[in-house]
Protein backbone atom coordinates (compact mmCIF):
# COMPACT_ATOMS: atom_id res chain seq x y z
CA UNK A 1 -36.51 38.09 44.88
CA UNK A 2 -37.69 41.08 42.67
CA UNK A 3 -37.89 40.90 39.07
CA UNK A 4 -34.51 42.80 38.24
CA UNK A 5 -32.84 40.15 40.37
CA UNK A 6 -34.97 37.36 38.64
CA UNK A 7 -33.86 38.65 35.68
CA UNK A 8 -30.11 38.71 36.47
CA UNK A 9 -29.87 35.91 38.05
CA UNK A 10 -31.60 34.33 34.52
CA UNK A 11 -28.75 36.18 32.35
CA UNK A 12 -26.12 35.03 34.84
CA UNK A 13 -27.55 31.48 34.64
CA UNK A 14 -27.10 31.62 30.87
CA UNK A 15 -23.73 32.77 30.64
CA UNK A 16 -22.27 30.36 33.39
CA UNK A 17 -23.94 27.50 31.82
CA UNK A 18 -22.69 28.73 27.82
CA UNK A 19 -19.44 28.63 29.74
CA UNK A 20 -19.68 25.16 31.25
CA UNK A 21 -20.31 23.56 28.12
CA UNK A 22 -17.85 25.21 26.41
CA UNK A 23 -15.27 23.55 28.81
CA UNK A 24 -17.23 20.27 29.48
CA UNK A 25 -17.32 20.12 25.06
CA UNK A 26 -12.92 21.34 25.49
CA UNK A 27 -12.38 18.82 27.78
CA UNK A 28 -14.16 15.73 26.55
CA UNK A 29 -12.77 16.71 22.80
CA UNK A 30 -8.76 15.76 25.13
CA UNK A 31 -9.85 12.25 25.74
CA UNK A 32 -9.89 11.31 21.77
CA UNK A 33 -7.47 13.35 21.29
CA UNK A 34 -5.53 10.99 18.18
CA UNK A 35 -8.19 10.16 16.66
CA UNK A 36 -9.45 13.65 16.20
CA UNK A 37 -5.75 14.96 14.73
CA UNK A 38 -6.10 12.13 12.21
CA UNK A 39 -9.59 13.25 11.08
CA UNK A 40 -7.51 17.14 11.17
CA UNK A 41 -4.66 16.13 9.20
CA UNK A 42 -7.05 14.44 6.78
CA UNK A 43 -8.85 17.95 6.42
CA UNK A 44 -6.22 20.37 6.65
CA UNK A 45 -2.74 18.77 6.71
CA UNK A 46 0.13 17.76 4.33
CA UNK A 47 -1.45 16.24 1.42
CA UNK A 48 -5.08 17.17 1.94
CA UNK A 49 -6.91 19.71 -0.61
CA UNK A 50 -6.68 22.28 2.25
CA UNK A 51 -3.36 21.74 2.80
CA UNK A 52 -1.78 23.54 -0.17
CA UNK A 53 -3.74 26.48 0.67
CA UNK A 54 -1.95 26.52 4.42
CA UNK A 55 1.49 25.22 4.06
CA UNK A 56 2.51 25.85 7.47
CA UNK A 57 -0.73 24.63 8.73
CA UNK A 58 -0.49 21.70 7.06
CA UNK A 59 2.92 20.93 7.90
CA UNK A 60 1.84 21.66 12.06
CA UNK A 61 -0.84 19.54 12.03
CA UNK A 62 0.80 16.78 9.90
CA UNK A 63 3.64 16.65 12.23
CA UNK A 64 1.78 17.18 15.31
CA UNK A 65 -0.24 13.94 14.22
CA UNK A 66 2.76 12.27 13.38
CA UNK A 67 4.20 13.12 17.13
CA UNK A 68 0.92 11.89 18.68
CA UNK A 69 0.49 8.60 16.58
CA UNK A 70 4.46 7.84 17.55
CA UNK A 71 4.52 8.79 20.66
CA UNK A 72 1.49 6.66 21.57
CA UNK A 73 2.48 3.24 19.87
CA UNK A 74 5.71 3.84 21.94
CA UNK A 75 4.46 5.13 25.11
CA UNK A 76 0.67 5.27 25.69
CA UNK A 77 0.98 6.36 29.16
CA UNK A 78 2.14 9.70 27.81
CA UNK A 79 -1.27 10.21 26.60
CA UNK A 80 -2.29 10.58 30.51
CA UNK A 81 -1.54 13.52 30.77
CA UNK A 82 -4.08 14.78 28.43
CA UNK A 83 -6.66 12.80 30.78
CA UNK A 84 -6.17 15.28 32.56
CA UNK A 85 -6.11 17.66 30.97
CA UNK A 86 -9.61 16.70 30.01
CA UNK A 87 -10.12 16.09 33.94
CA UNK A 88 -9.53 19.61 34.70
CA UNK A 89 -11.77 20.91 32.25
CA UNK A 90 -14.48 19.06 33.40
CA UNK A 91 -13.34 19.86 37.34
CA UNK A 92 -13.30 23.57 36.12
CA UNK A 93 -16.43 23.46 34.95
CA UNK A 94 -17.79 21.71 37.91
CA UNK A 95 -16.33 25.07 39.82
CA UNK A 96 -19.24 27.45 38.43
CA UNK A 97 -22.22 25.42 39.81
CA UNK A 98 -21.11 27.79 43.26
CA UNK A 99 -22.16 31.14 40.83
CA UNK A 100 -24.67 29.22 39.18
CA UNK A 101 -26.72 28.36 42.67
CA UNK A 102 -26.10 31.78 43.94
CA UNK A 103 -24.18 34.20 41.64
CA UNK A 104 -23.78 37.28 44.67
CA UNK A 105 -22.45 35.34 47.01
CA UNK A 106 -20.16 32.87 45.11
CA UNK A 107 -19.04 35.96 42.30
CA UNK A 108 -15.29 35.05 43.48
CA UNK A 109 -15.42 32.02 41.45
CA UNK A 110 -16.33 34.40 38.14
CA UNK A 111 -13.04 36.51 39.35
CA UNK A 112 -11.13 33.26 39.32
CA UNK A 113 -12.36 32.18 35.93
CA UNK A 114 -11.43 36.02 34.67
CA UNK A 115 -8.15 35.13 36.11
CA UNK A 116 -7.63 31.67 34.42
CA UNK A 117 -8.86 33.19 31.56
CA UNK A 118 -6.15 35.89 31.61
CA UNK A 119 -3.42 33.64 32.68
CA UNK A 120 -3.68 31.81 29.11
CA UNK A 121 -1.72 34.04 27.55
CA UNK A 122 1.19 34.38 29.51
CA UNK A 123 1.18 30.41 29.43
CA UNK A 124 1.35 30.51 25.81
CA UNK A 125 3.85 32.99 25.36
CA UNK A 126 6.33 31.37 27.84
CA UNK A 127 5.78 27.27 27.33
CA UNK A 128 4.99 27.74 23.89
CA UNK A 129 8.51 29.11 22.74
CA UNK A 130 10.05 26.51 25.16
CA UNK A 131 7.73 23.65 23.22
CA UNK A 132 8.05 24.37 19.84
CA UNK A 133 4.84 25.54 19.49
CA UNK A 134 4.55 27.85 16.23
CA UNK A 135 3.41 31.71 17.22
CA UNK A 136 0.38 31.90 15.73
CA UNK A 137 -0.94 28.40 16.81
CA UNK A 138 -0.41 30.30 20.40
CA UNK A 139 -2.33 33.06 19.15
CA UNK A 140 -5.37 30.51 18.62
CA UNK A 141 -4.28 29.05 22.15
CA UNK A 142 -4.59 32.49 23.41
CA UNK A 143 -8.06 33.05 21.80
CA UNK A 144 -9.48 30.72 24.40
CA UNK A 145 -8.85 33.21 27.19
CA UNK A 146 -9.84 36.20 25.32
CA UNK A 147 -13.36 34.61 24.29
CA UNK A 148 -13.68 33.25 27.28
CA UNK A 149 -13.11 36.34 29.33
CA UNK A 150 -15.54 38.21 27.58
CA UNK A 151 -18.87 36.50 29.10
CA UNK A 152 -16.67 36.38 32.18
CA UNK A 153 -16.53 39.69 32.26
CA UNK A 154 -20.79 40.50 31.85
CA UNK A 155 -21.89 37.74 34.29
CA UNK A 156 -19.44 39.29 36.90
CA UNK A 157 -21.04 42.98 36.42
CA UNK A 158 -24.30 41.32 36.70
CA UNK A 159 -23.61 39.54 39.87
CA UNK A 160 -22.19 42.85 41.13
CA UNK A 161 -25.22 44.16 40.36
CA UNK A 162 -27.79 41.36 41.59
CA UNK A 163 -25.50 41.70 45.17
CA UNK A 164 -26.34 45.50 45.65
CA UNK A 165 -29.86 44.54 45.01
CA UNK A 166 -29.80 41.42 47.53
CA UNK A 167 -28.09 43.70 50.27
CA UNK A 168 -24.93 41.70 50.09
CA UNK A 169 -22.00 43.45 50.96
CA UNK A 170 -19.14 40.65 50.39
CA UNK A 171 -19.01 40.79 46.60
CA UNK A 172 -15.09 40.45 45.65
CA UNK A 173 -12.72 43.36 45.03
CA UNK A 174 -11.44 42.34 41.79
């Protein structure tokens, strides 16, 4: 390997593995999921010193505490579903060791991540209306995608790059 493809195959390393933790750290953060909107609403909801600075904030993430605290004394097995939500973080994450061994030849899993990335936001502009969820808490939903995307984005045109240096012709359309 020459040193232009040692080199992006070092800044696509980086990138894939910023991104990894960045889901690994979203997904674990589902697990304790109560505990952490009681340590929120102490900070920034209905009562706290934040919380008269963001009234609509505050009433969210007082409520949405409130919903999770309930709904859990009354039906833990609710809470599953954010196990796996947590699960398919982590499996997500898992995904990108394929780019991370060999980012020319496994590039379509960076085009799939672009995709998921993209598909946040019409996710949060459909459910979220559906689910209650106030606009511009979707607008922090949809942030995900849009910060995500953007290293997405680079380690793609390097692996585009590192595959017309390696001679390999199958690098995804997209």
């Amino acid at each position: 390997m020459g040193a232009e493809a040692e080199r992006l195959t070092g800044r696509i390393r980086f990138i894939i593995g910023a991104f990894v933790i960045a889901l690994i750290l979203s997904g674990v953060t589902a697990f304790p999921l109560i505990h952490e909107l009681r340590i929120l609403n102490s900070w920034l909801g209905e009562g706290s010193s934040w919380g008269g600075r963001l009234p609509a904030l505050a009433h969210w993430i007082s409520m949405v505490d409130r919903g999770l605290r309930e709904t859990n004394a009354a039906y833990p097995f609710i809470q599953y579903g954010t196990d796996w939500l947590a699960f398919a973080h982590l499996v997500i994450a898992g995904a990108f060791w394929g780019p991370w061994k060999d980012p020319a030849r496994n590039s379509w899993v960076i085009d799939w991540g672009i995709l998921a990335c993209a598909s946040i936001i019409p996710l949060a502009f459909i459910c979220g209306p559906i689910r209650g969820i106030p606009f511009y808490w979707r607008l922090i939903d949809c942030s995900f995608g849009v910060i995500g995307v953007i290293p997405l984005l680079l380690a793609r045109s390097y692996a585009r790059r590192l595959a017309v240096l390696s001679g390999i012709s199958q690098v995804s359309p997209a």
